[in-house]
Protein backbone atom coordinates (compact mmCIF):
# COMPACT_ATOMS: atom_id res chain seq x y z
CA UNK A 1 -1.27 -45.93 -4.11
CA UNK A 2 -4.36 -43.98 -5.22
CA UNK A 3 -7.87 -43.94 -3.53
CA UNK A 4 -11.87 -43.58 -4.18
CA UNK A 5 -13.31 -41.33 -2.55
CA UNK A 6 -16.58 -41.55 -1.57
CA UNK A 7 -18.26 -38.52 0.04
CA UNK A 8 -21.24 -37.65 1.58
CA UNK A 9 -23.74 -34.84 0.30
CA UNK A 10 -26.51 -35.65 2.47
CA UNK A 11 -27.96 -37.98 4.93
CA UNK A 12 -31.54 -36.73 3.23
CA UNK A 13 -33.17 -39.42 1.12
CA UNK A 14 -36.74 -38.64 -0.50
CA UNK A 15 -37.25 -42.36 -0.85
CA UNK A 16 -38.06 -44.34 1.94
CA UNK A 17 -37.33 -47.93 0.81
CA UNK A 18 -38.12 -50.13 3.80
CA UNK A 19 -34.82 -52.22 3.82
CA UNK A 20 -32.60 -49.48 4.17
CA UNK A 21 -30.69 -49.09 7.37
CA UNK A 22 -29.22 -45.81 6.60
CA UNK A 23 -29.71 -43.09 9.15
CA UNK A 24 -31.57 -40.24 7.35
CA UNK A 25 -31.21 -37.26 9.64
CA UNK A 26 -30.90 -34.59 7.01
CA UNK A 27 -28.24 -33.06 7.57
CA UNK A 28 -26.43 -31.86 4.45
CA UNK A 29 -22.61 -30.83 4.46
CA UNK A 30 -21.89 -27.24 5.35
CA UNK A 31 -20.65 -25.17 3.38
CA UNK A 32 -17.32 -25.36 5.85
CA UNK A 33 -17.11 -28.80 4.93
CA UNK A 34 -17.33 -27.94 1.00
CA UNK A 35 -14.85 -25.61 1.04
CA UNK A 36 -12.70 -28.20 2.82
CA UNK A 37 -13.38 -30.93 0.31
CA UNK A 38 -12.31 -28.85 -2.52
CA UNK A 39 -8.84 -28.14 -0.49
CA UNK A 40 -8.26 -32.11 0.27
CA UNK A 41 -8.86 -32.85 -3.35
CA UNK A 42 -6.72 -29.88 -4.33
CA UNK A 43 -3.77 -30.75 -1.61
CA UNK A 44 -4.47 -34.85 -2.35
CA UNK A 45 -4.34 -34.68 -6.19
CA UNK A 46 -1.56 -37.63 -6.26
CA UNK A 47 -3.26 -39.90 -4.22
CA UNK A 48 -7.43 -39.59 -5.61
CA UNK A 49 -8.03 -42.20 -8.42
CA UNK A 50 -12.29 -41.16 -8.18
CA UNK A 51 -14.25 -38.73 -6.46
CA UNK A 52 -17.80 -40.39 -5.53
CA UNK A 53 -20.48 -38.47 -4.50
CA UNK A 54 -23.52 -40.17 -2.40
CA UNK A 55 -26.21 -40.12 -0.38
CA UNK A 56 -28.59 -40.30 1.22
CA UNK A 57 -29.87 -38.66 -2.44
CA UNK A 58 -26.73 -37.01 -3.32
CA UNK A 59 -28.51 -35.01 -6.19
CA UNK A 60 -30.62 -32.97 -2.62
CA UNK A 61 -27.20 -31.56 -2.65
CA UNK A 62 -26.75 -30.71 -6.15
CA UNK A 63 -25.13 -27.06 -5.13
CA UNK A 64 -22.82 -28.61 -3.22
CA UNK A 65 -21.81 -31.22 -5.90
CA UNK A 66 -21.78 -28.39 -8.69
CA UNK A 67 -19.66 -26.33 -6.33
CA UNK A 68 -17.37 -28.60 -5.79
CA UNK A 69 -16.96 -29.70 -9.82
CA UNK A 70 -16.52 -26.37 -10.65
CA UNK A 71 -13.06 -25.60 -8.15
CA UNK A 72 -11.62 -28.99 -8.71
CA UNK A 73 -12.11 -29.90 -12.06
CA UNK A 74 -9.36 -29.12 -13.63
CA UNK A 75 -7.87 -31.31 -10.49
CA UNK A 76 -10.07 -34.62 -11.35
CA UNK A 77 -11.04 -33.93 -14.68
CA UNK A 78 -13.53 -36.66 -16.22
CA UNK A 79 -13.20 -38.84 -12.60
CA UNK A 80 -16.59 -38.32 -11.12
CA UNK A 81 -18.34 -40.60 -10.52
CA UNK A 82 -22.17 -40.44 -8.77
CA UNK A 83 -25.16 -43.09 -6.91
CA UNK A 84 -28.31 -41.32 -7.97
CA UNK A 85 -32.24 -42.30 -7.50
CA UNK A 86 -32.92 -40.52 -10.99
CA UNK A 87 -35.47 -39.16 -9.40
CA UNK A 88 -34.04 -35.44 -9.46
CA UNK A 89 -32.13 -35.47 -12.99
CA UNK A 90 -32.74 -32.02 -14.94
CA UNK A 91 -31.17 -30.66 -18.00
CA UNK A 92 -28.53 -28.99 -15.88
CA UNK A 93 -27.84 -31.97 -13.66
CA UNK A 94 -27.13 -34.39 -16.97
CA UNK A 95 -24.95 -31.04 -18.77
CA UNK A 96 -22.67 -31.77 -15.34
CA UNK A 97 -23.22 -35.81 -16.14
CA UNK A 98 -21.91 -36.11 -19.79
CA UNK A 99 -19.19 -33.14 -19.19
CA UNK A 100 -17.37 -34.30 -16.29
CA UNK A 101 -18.35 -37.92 -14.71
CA UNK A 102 -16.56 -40.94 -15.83
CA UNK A 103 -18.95 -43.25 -13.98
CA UNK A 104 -22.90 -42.95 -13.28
CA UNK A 105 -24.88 -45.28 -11.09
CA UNK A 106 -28.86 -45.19 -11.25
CA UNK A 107 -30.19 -47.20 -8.31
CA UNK A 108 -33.49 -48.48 -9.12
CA UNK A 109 -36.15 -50.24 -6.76
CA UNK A 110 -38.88 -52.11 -7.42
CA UNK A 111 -40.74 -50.47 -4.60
CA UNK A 112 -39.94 -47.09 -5.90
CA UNK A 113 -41.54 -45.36 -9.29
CA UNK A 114 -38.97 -45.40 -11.33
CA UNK A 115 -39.89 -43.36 -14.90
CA UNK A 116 -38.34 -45.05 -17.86
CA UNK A 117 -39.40 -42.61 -20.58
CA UNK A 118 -37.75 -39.86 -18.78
CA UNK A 119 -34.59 -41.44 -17.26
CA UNK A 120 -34.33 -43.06 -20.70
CA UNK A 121 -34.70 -39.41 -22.96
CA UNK A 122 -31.90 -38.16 -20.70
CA UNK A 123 -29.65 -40.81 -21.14
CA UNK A 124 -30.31 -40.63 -24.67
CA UNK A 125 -30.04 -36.51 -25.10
CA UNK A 126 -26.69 -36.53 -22.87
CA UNK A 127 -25.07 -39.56 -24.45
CA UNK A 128 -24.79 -41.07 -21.01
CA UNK A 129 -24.57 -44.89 -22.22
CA UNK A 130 -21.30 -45.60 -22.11
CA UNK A 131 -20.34 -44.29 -18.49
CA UNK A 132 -23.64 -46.22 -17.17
CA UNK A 133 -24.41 -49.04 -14.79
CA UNK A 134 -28.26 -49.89 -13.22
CA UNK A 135 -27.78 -50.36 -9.66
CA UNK A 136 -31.02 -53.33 -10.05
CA UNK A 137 -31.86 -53.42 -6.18
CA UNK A 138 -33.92 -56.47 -5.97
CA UNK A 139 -36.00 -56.62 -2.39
CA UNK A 140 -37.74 -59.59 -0.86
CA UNK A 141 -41.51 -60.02 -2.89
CA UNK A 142 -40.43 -57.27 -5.43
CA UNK A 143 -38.43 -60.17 -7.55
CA UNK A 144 -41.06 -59.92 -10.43
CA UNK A 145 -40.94 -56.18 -10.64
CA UNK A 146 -37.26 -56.45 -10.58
CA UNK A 147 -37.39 -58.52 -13.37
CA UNK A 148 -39.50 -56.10 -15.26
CA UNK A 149 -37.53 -53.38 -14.77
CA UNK A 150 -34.27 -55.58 -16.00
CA UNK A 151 -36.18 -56.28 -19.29
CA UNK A 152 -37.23 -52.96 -20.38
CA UNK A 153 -34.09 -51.42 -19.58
CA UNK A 154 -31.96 -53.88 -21.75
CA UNK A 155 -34.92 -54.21 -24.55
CA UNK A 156 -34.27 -50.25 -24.71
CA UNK A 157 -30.07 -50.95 -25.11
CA UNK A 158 -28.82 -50.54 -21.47
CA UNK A 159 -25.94 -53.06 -20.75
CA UNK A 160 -24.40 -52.34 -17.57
CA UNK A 161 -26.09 -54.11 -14.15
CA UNK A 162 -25.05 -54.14 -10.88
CA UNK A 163 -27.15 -56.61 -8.97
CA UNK A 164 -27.72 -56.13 -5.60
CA UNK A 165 -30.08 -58.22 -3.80
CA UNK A 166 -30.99 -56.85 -0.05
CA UNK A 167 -28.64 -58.14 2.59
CA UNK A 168 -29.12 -58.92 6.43
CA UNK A 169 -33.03 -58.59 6.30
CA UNK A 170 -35.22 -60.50 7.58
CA UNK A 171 -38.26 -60.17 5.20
CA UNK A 172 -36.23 -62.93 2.87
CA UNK A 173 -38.35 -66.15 2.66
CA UNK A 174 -38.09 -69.58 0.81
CA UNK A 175 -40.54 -68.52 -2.45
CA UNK A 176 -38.41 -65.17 -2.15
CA UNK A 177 -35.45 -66.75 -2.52
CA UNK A 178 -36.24 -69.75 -5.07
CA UNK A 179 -37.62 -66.49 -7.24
CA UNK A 180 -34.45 -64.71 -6.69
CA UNK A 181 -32.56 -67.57 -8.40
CA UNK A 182 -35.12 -67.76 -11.20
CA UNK A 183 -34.34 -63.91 -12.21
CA UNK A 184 -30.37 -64.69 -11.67
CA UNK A 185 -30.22 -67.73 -13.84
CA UNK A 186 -32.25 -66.00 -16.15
CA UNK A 187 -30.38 -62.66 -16.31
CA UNK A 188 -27.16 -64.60 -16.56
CA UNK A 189 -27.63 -66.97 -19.33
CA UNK A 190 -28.66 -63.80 -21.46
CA UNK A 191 -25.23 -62.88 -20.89
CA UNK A 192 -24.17 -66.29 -22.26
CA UNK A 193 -25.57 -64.98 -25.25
CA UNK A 194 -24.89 -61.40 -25.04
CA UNK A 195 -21.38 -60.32 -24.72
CA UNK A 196 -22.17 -56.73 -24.60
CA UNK A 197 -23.99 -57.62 -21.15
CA UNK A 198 -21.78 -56.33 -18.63
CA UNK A 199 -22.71 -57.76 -15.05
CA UNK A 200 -21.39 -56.75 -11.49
CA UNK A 201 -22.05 -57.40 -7.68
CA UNK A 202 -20.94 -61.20 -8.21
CA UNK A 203 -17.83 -61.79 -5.90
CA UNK A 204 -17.48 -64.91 -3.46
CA UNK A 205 -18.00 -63.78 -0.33
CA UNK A 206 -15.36 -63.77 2.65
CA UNK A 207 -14.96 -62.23 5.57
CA UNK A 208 -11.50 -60.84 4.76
CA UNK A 209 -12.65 -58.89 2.32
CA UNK A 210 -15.33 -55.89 2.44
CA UNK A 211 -15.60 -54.87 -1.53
CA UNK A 212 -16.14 -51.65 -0.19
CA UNK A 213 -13.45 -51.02 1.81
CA UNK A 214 -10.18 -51.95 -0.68
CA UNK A 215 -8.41 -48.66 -1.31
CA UNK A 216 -11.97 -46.67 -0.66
CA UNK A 217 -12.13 -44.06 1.72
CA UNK A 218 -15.43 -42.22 3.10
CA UNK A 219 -16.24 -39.05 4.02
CA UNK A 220 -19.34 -37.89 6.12
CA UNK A 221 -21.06 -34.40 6.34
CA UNK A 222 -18.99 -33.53 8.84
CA UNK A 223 -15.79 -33.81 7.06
CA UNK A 224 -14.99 -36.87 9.41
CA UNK A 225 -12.80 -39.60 7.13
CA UNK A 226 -13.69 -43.29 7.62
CA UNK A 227 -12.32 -46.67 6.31
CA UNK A 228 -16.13 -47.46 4.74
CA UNK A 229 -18.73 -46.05 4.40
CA UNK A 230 -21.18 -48.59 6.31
CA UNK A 231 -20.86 -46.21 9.27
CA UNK A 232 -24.06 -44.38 7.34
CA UNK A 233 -26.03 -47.71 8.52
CA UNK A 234 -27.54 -47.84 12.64
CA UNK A 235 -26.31 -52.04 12.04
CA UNK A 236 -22.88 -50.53 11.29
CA UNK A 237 -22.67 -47.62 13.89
CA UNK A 238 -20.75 -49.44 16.36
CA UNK A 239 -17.67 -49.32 14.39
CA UNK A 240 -17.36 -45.80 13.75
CA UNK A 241 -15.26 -44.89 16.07
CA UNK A 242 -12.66 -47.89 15.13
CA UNK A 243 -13.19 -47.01 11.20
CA UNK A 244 -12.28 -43.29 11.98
CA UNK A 245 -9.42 -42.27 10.16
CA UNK A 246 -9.19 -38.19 10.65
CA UNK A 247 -10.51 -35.03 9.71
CA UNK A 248 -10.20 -33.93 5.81
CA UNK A 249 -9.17 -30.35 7.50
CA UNK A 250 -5.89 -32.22 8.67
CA UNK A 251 -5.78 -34.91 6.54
CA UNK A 252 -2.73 -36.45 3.89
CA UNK A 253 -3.62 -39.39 1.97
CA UNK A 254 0.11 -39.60 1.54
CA UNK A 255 -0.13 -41.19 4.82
CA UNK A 256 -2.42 -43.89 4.11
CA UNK A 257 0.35 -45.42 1.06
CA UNK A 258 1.70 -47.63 3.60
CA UNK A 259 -1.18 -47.86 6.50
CA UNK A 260 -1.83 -51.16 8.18
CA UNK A 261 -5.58 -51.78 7.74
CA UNK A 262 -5.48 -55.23 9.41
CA UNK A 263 -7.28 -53.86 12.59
CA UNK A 264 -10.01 -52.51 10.40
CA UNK A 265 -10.84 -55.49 8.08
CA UNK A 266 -11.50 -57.22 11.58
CA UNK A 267 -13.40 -55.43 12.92
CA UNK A 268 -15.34 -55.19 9.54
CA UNK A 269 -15.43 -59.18 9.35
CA UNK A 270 -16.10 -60.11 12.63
CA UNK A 271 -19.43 -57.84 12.93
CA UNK A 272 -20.48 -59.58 9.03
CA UNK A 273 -19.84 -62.59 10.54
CA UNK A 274 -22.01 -62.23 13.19
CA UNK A 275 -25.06 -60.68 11.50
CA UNK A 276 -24.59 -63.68 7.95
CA UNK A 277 -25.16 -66.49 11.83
CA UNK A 278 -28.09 -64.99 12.67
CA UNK A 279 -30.16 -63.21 10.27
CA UNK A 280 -33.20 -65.45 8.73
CA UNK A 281 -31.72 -67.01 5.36
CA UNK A 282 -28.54 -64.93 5.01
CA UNK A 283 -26.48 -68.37 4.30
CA UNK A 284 -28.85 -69.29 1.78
CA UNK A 285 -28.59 -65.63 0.25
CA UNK A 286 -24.80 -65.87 -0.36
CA UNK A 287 -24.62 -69.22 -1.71
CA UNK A 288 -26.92 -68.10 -4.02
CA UNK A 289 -25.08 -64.90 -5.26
CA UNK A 290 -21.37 -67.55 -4.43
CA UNK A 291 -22.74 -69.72 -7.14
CA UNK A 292 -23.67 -67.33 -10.03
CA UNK A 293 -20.56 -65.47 -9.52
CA UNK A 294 -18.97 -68.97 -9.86
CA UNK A 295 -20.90 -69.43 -12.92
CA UNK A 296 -20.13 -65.67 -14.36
CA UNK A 297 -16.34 -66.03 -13.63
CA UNK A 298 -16.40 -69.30 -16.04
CA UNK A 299 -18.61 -67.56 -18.31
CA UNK A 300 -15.70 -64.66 -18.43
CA UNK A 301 -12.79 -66.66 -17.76
């Protein structure tokens, strides 16, 4: 069996989008913790399918992630992959982009300024299409903006979208909603027509699975391996001592092949379950993302 890894740079973000629940402290990881990365990667080469890096804004901790590239490479060549704001690309940044990542997320947010002229010269200079997804974050009253941002981005030849509407808020409203659906139907059928159009973030939703958590493993600043990597979220905090796995200083993912996470998916599912009974709309929000990704897996199938 073979992992993702996903690893924390930093709990630094220099957005401050208002529906995130992640803990920004600012702490970035030491450079104790680097050098230990670079020896689990080294010692766990049999067992790493992807090395994620995240945030926070991972790219506040481009040394680190540079670092890092540069002793393992030759380890996990061309499996990088990275969650980035775009708002701290540079020409060095994108040389470390099209050499050695296999898979590039650019989060954008409707309540964020997001510059398409630049993001788009980079992408274009670097050759960066074809390991490329759009993280489309859509918030509650931004659905319009959202929408904006979806057109201009394919109009200009981008065809990867992951699309992520804002879970277990309470800002979500009727209008909010019935516009949500008006931007999915109308991203969708495009890709009735499109077959370049590559779409994620439709799966049913069920409490025994957590899309995150199926052969992923997380690791904070400190080093400290987890099960998911929700435990960056004050909802989620309460499981982080259940989801704790180890220590990357001590750690084998040779021992993981054959773990039992039973006790961990519960946990997981019982504290979703709990938050989809009582926050404002959440049923409504996953039948609507239940039915399009009914609709895409008949499109596909």
């Amino acid at each position: 069996m073979k992992f993702q890894i996903i690893s924390h740079m930093t709990t630094l973000c220099n957005y401050d989008c208002s529906y995130c629940d992640v803990d920004k402290d600012g702490i970035f990881i030491s450079l104790k913790t680097r050098d230990d990365i670079i020896d689990f990667i080294k010692n766990n080469r049999n067992y790493i399918e992807r090395f994620k890096f995240f945030g926070g804004e991972p790219l506040l901790g481009f040394q680190h992630i540079s670092h890092i590239i540069d002793a393992t490479s030759m380890t996990l060549w061309n499996n990088f992959e990275i969650v980035t704001n775009t708002s701290l690309l540079s020409e060095k940044v994108c040389e470390y982009l099209e050499r050695y990542f296999s898979h590039i997320f650019f989060s954008i947010d409707s309540e964020n300024d997001f510059s398409f002229e630049r993001v788009l010269s980079f992408i274009q200079k670097y050759n960066l299409e074809t390991k490329l997804h759009f993280n489309l974050v859509i918030s509650p009253w931004k659905e319009e903006e959202a929408l904006e941002q979806f057109n201009i981005l394919y109009d200009e030849g981008m065809r990867g979208f992951n699309i992520l509407p804002v879970y277990f808020t309470q800002v979500w409203e009727k209008q909010n909603l019935e516009n949500l659906w008006k931007l999915m139907k109308y991203i969708l059928d495009i890709s009735l027509s499109d077959s370049t159009l590559r779409l994620y973030g439709f799966q049913e939703n069920s409490w025994e699975n957590t899309s995150l958590a199926n052969n992923t493993i997380f690791i904070d600043v400190y080093g400290d391996i987890y099960y998911s990597d929700i435990v960056t979220t004050f909802m989620w905090q309460i499981l982080k001592d259940k989801l704790k796995l180890g220590n990357i200083k001590y750690f084998d993912l040779q021992t993981l092949e054959h773990y039992d996470f039973s006790m961990q998916k519960k946990y997981i599912s019982l504290l979703e379950k709990k938050n989809y009974d009582t926050v404002k709309w959440q049923k409504q929000l996953h039948k609507i993302m239940d039915y399009f990704s009914e609709y895409l897996n008949k499109k596909n199938g």
